[in-house]
Protein backbone atom coordinates (compact mmCIF):
# COMPACT_ATOMS: atom_id res chain seq x y z
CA UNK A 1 0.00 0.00 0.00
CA UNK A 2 2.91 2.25 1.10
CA UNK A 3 4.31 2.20 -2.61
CA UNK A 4 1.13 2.31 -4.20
CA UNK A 5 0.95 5.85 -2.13
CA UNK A 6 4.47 6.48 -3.27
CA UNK A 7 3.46 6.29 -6.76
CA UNK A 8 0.69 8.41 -6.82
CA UNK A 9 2.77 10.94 -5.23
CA UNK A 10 5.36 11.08 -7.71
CA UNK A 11 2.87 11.15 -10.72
CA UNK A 12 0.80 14.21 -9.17
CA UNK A 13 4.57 15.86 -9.04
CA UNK A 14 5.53 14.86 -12.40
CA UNK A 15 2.48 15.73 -13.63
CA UNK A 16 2.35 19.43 -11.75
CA UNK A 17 6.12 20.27 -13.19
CA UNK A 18 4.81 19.45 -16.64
CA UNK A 19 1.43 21.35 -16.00
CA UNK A 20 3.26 24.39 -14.82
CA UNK A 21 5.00 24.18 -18.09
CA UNK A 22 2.13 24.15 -20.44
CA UNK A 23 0.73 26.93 -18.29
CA UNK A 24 3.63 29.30 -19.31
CA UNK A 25 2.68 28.60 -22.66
CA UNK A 26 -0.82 28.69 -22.00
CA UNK A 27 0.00 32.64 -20.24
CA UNK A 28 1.47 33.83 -22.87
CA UNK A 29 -0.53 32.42 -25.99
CA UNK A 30 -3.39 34.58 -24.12
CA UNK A 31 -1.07 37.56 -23.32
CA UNK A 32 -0.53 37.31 -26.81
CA UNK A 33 -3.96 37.15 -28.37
CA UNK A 34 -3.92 33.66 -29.62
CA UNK A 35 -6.60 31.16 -29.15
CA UNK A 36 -6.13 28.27 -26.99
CA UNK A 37 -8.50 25.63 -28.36
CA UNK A 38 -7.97 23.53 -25.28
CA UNK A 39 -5.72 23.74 -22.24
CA UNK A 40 -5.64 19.77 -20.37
CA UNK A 41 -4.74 18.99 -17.23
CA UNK A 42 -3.43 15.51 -17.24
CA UNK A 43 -3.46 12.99 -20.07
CA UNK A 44 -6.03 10.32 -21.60
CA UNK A 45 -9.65 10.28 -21.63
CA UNK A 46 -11.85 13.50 -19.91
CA UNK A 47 -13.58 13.18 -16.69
CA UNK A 48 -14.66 17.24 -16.46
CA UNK A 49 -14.36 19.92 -19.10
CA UNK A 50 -15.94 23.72 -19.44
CA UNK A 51 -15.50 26.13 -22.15
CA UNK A 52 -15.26 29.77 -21.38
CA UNK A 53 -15.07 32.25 -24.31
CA UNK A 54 -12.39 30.44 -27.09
CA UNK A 55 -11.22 27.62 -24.68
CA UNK A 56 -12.25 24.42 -23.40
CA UNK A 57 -10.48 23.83 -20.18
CA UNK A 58 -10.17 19.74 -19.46
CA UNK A 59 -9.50 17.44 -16.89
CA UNK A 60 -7.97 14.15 -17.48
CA UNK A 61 -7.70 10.77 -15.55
CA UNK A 62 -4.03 10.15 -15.65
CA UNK A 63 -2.49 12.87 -13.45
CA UNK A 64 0.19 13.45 -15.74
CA UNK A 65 1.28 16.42 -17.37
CA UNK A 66 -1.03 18.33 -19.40
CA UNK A 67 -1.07 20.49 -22.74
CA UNK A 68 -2.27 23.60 -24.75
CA UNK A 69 -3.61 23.14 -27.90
CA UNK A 70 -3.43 26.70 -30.05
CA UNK A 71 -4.87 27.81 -32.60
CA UNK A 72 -2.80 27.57 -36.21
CA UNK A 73 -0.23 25.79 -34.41
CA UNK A 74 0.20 23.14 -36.72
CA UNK A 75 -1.57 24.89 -39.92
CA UNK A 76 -1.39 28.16 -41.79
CA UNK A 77 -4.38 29.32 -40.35
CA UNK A 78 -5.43 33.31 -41.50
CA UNK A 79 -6.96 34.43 -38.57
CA UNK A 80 -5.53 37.27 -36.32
CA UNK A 81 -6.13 34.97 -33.48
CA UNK A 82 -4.25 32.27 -34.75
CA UNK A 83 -0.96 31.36 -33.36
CA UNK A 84 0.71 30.97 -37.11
CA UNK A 85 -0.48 35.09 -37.62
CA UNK A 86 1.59 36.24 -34.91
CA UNK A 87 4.64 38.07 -35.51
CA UNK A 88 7.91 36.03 -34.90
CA UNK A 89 8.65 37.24 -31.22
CA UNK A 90 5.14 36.90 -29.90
CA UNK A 91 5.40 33.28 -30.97
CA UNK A 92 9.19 33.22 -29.73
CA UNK A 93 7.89 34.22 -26.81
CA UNK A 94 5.29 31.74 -26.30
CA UNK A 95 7.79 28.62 -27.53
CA UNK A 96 9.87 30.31 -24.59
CA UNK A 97 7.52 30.36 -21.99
CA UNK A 98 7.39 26.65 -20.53
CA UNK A 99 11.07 25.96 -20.09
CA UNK A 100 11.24 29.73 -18.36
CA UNK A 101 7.96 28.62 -16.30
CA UNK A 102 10.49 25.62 -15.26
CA UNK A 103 13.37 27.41 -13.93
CA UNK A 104 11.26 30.21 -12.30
CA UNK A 105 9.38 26.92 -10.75
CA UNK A 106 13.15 25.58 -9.84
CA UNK A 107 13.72 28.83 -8.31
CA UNK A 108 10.76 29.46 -6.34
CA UNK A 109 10.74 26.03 -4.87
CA UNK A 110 14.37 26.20 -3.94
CA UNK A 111 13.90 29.80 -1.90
CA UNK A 112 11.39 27.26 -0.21
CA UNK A 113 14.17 24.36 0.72
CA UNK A 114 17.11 26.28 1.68
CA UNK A 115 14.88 29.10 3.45
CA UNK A 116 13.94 26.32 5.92
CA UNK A 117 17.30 23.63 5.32
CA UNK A 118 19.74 26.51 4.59
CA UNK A 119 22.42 25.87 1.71
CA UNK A 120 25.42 23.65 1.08
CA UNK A 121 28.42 25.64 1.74
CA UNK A 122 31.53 24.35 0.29
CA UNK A 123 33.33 24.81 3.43
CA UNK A 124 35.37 21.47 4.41
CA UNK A 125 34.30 20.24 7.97
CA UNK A 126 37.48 17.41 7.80
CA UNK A 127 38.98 14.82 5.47
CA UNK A 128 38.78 10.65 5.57
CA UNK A 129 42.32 8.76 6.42
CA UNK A 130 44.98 9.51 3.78
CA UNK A 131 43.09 11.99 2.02
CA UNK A 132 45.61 13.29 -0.57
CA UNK A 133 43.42 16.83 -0.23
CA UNK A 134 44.76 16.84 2.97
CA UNK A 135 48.09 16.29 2.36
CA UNK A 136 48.12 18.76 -0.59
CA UNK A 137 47.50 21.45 2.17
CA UNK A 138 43.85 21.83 2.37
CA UNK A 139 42.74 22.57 5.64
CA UNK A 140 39.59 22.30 7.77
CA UNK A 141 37.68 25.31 7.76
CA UNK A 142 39.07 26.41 3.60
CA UNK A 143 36.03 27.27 1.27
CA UNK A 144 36.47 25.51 -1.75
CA UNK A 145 35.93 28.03 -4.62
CA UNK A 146 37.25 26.68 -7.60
CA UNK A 147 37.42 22.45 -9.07
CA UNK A 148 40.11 22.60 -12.13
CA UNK A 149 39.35 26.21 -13.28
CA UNK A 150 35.30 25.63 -12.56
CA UNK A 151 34.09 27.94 -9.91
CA UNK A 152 32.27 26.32 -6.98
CA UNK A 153 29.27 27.79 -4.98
CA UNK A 154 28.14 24.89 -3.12
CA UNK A 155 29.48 21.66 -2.19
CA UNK A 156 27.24 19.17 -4.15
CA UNK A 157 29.26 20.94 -7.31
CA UNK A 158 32.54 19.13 -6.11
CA UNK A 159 30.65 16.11 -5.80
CA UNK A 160 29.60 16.42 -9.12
CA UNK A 161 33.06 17.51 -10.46
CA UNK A 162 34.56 14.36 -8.52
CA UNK A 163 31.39 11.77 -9.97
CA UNK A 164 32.95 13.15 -13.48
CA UNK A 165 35.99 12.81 -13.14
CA UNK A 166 37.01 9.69 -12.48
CA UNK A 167 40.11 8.84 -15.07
CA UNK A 168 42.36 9.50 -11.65
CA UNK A 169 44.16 12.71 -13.30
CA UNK A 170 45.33 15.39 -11.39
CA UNK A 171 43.00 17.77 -9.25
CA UNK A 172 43.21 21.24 -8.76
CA UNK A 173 41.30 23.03 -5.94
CA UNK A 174 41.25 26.76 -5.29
CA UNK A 175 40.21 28.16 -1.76
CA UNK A 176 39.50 30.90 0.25
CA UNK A 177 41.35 30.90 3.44
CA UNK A 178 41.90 33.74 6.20
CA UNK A 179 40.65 36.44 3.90
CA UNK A 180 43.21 35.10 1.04
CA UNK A 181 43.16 32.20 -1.83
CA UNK A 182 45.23 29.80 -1.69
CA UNK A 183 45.21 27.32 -4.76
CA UNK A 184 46.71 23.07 -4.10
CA UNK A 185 47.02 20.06 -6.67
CA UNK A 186 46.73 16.23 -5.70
CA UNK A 187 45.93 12.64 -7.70
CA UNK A 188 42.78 11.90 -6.28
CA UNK A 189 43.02 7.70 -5.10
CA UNK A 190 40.74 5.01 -5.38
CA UNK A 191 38.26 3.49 -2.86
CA UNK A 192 35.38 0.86 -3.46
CA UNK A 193 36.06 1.84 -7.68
CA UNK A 194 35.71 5.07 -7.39
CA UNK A 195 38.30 8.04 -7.51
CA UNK A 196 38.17 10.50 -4.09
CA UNK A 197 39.52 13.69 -2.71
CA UNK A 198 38.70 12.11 1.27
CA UNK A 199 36.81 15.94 2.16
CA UNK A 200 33.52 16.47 4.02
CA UNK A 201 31.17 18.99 4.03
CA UNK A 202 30.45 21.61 6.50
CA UNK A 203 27.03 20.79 6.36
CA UNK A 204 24.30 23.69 5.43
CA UNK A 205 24.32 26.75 6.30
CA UNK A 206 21.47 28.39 7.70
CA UNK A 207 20.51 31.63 5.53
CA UNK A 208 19.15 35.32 5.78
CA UNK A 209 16.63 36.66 2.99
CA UNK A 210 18.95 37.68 0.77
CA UNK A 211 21.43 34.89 0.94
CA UNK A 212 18.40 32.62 0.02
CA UNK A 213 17.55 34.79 -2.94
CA UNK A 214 21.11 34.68 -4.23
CA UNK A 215 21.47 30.24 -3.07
CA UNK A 216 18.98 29.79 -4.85
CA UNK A 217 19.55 31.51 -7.90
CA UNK A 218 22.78 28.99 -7.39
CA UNK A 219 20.56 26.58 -7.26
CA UNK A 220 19.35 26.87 -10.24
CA UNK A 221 22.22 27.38 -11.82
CA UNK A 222 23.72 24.39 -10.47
CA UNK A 223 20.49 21.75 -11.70
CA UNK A 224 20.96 23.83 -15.04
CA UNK A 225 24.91 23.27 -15.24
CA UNK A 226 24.51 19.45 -14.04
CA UNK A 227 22.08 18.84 -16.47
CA UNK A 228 24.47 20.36 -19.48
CA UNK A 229 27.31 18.12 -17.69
CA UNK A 230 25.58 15.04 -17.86
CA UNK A 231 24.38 15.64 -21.55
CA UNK A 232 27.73 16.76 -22.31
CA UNK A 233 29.34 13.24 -21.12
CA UNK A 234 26.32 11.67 -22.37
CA UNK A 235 27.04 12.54 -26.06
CA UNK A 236 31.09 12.23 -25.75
CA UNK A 237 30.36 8.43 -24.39
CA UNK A 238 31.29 8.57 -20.90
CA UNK A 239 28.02 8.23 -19.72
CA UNK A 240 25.60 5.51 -21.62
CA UNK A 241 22.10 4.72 -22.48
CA UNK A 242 22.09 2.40 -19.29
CA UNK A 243 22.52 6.19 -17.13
CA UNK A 244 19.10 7.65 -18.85
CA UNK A 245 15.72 7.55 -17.14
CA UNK A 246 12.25 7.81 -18.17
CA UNK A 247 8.95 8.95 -16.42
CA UNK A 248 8.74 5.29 -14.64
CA UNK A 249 12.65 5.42 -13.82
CA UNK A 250 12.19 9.14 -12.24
CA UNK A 251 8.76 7.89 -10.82
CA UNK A 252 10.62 4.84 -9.22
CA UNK A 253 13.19 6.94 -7.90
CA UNK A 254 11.08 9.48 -6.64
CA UNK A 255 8.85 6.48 -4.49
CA UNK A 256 12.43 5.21 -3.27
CA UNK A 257 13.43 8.60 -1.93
CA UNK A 258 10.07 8.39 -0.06
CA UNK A 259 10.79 5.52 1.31
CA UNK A 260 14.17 6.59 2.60
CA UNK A 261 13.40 10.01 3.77
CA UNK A 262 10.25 7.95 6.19
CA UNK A 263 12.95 5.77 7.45
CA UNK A 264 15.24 8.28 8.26
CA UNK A 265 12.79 9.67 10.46
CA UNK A 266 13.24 6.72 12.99
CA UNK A 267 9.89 6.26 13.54
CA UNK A 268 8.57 9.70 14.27
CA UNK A 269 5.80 10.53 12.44
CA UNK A 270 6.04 14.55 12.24
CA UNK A 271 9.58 14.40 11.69
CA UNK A 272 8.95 11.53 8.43
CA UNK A 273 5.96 14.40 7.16
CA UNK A 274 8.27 17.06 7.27
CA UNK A 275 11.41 14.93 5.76
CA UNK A 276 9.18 13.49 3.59
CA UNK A 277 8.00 16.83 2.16
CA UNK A 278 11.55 18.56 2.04
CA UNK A 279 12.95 15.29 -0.11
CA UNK A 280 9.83 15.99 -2.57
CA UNK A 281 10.99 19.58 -2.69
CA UNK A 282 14.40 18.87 -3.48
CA UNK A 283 12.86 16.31 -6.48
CA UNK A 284 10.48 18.77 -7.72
CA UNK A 285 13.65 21.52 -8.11
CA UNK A 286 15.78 18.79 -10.10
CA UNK A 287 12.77 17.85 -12.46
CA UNK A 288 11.64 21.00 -12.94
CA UNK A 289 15.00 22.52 -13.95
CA UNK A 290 15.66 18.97 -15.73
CA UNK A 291 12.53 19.76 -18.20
CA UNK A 292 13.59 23.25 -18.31
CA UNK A 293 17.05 22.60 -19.93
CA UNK A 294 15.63 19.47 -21.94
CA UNK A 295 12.88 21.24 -23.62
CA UNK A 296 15.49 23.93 -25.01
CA UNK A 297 17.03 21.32 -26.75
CA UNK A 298 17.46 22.55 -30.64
CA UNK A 299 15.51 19.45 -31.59
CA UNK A 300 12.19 19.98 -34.11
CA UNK A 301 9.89 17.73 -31.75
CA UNK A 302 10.98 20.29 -28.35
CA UNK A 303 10.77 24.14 -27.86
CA UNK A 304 14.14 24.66 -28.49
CA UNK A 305 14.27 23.14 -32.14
CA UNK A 306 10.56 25.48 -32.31
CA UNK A 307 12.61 28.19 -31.38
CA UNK A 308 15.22 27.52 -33.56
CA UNK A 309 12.79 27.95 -36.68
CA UNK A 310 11.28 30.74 -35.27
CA UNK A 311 14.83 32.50 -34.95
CA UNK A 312 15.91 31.78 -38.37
CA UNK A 313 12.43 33.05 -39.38
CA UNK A 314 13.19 36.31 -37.71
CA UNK A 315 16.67 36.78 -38.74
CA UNK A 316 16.24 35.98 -42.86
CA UNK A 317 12.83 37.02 -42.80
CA UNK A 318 11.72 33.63 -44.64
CA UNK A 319 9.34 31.02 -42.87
CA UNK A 320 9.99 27.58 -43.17
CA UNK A 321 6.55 26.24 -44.76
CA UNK A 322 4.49 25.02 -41.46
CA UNK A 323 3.42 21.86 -43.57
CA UNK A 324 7.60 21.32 -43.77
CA UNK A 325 8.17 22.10 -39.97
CA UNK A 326 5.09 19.97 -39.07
CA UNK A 327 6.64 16.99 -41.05
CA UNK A 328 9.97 17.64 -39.91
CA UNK A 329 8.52 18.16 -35.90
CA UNK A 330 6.51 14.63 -36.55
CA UNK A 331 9.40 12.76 -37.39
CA UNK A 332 11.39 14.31 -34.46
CA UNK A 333 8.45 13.11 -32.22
CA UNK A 334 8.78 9.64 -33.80
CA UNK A 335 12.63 9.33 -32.81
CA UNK A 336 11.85 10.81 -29.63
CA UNK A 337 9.33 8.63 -28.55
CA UNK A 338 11.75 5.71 -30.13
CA UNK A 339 14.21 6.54 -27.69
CA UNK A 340 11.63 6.64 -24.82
CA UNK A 341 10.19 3.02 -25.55
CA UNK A 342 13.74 1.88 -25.21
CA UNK A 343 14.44 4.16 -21.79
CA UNK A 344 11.05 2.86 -20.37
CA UNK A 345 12.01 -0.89 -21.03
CA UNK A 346 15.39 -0.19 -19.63
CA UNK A 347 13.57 1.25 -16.48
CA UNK A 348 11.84 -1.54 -16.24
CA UNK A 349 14.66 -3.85 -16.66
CA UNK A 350 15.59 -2.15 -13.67
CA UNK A 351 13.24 -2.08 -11.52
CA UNK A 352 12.65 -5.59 -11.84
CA UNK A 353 16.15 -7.01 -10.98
């Protein structure tokens, strides 16, 4: 019963990061004076739907997601409500609108976590036996500001640095220390196959207003620059197929980090709410961002390869044929949902072994 729960859960959060998205288009298609033939929340067949002025406003049974359908979105339509009549920026502007809805999502939710959990400053508490950070002359207390010429803001971005770089090359940390930077260079070593640097963390940080305006803008920026990392390694083949995840991979993971944050509350029921709510938090920040990033993707079937059009359209003041961008978008979609089918059965896979 306790991962049927879980489950639900995570769809009604997956399906809320992908609603909020529509809704930016949905905002700005209006702001814009197109029609929005229907705006759905969730996917599959209706259960309740109205229609006020242009729009029919539905709800679905699967709480998943959701969409706005516009008006001359997929057709030359002449109509000076129609969505293909609109000059290039309004339209640029709509395209625009979910992935920004995503990272202003990220960003709100984030002042939420670290205005009650505080932030992760890279500040090193201590270091494991034979840490070769140590012996390179880090100290306790130094504020780790730099990972081979990338600047550092929190800790969880040496973690990541360190996850990537695991060929055992030489590391270079920078550091702020007594008012002055001091800069030290080590071979990482190996434990339990992996490459480490043998710091810890100061822990978080608890944070005034405007230190949790500017963590999490750093936030943001750090989901953002993690996601680019991973698609980055992705496509040069240090990460494979076998590292992506689909809706019932993030789903599963989502209902395991349920599970752990209840557990971790040994028992107490307030304290396994509240855990349980902060770990949702923290999932709803990495999704939403995730999507964000994803969607801006210069492929046809995404926002960013709409965009793309839509910026070639402005600068040489030629339109690509919609009929051509619609066939070109479809067979984007097809690969697209190719690659999911394959990332769902690996999920799958997964789950079951």
């Amino acid at each position: 019963m306790s991962t049927v729960v879980n489950v639900i859960i995570a769809l009604l959060v997956f399906g809320a990061i992908i609603f909020f998205h529509e809704f930016g288009h949905f905002l700005f298609a209006k702001k814009n004076g197109i029609y929005v033939n229907e705006f759905a929340v969730g996917m599959g067949p209706t259960l309740f739907s109205f229609t006020k002025k242009e729009t029919k406003y539905s709800l679905k049974l699967i709480p998943m997601g959701g969409y706005c359908m516009m008006l001359g979105e997929e057709e030359d339509i002449d109509d000076e409500h129609s969505f293909s009549s609109k000059s290039v920026w309004a339209r640029l502007s709509v395209v625009l609108a979910g992935p920004v809805f995503n990272f202003i999502l990220a960003f709100l939710l984030a002042m939420i976590l670290i205005g009650v959990c505080g932030y992760d400053l890279p500040k090193v508490k201590g270091f494991a036996e034979n840490s070769p950070a140590k012996e390179a002359g880090l100290k306790e207390g130094d504020i780790i500001t730099g990972f081979n010429g990338h600047t550092i803001y929190n800790f969880r971005e040496v973690l990541v640095y360190m996850q990537f770089h695991q060929e055992g090359e030489e590391i270079t940390l920078t550091a702020k220390r007594n008012g002055g930077e001091i800069s030290c260079s080590f071979m990482p070593i190996q434990k339990d196959g992996s490459y480490v640097m043998g710091i810890y963390s100061d822990g978080r940080t608890k944070a005034g207003f405007l230190n949790i305006i500017k963590y999490s803008a750093l936030e943001l920026r750090y989901q953002i620059k993690t996601t680019f990392l991973s698609l980055k390694y992705l496509i040069g083949g240090k990460l494979g197929l076998k590292n992506l995840s689909g809706p019932v991979g993030i789903v599963s993971m989502m209902s395991d980090t349920i599970d752990e944050a209840k557990e971790s509350a040994d028992g107490n029921a307030s304290l396994a709410v509240v855990n349980v709510m902060l770990n949702i938090l923290n999932f709803c920040i990495l999704l939403s961002a995730n999507l964000g990033v994803m969607n801006l993707l210069p492929i046809p079937a995404l926002d960013g390869g709409r965009a793309v059009f839509l910026i070639f359209e402005g600068i040489f003041k030629k339109k690509l044929p919609t009929e051509k961008e619609a066939l070109v978008t479809t067979i984007s979609f097809m690969l697209l949902i190719g690659l999911m089918i394959i990332v769902m059965f690996q999920d799958v896979a997964r789950i079951i072994h």
